[in-house]
C-alpha atoms as a PDB file:
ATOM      1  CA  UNK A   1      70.524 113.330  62.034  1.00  0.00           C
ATOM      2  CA  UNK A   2      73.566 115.540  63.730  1.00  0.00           C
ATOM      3  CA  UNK A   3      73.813 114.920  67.171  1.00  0.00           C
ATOM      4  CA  UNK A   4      75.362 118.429  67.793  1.00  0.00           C
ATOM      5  CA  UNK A   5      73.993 121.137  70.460  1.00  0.00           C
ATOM      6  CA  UNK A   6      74.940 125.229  70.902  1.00  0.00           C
ATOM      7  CA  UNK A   7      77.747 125.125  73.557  1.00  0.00           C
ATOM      8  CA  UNK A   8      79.062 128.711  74.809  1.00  0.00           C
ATOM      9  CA  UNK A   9      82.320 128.892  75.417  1.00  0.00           C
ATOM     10  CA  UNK A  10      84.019 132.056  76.219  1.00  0.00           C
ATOM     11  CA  UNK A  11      87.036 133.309  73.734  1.00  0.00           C
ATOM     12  CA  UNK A  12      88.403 136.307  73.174  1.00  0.00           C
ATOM     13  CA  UNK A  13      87.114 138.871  71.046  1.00  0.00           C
ATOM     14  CA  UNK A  14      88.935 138.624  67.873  1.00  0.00           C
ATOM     15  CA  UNK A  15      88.567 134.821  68.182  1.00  0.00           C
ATOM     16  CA  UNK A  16      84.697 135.585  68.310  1.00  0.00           C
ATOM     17  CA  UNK A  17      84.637 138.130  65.307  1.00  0.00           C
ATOM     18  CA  UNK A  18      85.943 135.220  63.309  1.00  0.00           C
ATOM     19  CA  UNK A  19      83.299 132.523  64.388  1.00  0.00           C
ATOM     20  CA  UNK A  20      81.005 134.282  63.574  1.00  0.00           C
ATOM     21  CA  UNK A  21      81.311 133.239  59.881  1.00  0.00           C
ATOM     22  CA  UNK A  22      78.811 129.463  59.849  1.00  0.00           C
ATOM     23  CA  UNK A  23      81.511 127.371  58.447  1.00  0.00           C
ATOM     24  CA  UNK A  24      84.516 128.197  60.557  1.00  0.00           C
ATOM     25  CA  UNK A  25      82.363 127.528  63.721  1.00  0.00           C
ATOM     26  CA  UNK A  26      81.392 124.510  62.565  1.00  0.00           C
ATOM     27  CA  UNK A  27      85.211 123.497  62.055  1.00  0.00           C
ATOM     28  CA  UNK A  28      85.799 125.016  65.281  1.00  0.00           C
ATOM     29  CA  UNK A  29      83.362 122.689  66.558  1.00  0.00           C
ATOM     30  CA  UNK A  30      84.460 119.240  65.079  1.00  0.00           C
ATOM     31  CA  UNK A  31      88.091 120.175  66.358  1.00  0.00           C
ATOM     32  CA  UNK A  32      86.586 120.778  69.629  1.00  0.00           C
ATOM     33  CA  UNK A  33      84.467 117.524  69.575  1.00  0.00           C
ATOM     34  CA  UNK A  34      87.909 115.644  68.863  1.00  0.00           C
ATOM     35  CA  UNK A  35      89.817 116.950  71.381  1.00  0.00           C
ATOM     36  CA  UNK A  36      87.723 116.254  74.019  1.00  0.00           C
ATOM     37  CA  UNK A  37      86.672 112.633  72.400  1.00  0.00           C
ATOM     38  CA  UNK A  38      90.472 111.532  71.473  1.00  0.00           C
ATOM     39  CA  UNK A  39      90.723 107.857  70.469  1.00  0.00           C
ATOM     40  CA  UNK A  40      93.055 105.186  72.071  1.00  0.00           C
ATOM     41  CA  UNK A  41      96.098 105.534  69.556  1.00  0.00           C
ATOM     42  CA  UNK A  42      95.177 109.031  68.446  1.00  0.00           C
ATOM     43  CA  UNK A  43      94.875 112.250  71.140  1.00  0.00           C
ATOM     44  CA  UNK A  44      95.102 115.222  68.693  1.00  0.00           C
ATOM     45  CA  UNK A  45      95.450 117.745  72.230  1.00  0.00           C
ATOM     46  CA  UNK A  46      99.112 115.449  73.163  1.00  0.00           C
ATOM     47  CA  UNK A  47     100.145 115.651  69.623  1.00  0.00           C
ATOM     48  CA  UNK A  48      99.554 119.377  69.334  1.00  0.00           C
ATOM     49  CA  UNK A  49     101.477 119.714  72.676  1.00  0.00           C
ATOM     50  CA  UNK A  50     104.076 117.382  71.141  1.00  0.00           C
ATOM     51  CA  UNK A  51     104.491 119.620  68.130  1.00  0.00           C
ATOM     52  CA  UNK A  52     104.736 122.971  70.241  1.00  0.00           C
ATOM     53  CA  UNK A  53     107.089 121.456  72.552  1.00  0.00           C
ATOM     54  CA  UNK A  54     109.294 120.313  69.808  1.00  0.00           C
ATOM     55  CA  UNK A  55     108.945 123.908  68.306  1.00  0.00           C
ATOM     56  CA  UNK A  56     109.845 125.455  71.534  1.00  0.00           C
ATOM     57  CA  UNK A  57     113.087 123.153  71.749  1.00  0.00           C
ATOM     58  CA  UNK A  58     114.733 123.668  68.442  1.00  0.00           C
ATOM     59  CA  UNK A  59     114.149 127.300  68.665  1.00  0.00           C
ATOM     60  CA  UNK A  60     116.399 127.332  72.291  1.00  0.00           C
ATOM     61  CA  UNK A  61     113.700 127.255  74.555  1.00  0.00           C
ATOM     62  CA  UNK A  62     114.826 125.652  78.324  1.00  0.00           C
ATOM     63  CA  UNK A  63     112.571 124.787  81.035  1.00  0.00           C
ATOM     64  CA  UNK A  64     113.949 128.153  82.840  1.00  0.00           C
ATOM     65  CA  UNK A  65     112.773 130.152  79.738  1.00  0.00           C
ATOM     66  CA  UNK A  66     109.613 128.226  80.189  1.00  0.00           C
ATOM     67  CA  UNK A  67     109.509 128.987  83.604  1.00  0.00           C
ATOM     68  CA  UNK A  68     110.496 132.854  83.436  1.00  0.00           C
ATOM     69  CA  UNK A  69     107.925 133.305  80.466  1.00  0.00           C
ATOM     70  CA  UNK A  70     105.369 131.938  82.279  1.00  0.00           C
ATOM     71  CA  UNK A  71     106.438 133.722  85.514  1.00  0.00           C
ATOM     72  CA  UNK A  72     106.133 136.868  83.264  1.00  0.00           C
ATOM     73  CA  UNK A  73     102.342 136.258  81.970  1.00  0.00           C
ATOM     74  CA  UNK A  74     101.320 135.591  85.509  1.00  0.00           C
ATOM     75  CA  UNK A  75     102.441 138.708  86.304  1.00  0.00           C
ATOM     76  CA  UNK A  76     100.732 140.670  83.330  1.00  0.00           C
ATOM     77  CA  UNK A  77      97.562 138.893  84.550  1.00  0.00           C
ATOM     78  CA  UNK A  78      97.072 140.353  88.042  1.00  0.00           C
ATOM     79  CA  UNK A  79      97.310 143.845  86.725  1.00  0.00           C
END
């Protein structure tokens, strides 16, 4: 018996044109189910921000890059 209920969650639209195919929701769903349930010696969420960090780094981005980027998006929100 699945233990699973119908959550909404708001994404954007092209991310909702592609769930709505049955089996890529339910992937979507057991990712989502093990990020927010991580186990002791295992956070997939920390890893994933370990990777993109690690990314960002050996492609030369510095914590002012970091900064100005995000600096930039804040800005291209509140238009």
């Amino acid at each position: 018996m699945s233990n699973t209920v119908e959550v909404p969650i708001p994404v954007e639209s092209e991310a909702a044109a592609e769930l709505s195919d049955e089996r890529k929701r339910a992937a979507v769903g057991r990712i989502v189910s093990r990020l927010l349930r991580p186990t002791a010696d295992h956070d997939p969420l920390l890893l994933a921000m370990d990777e993109l960090g690690a990314d960002a780094v050996a492609k030369g981005l510095t914590a002012d890059g970091l900064g100005a980027e995000l600096a930039a998006h804040r800005r291209e929100r509140q238009r």
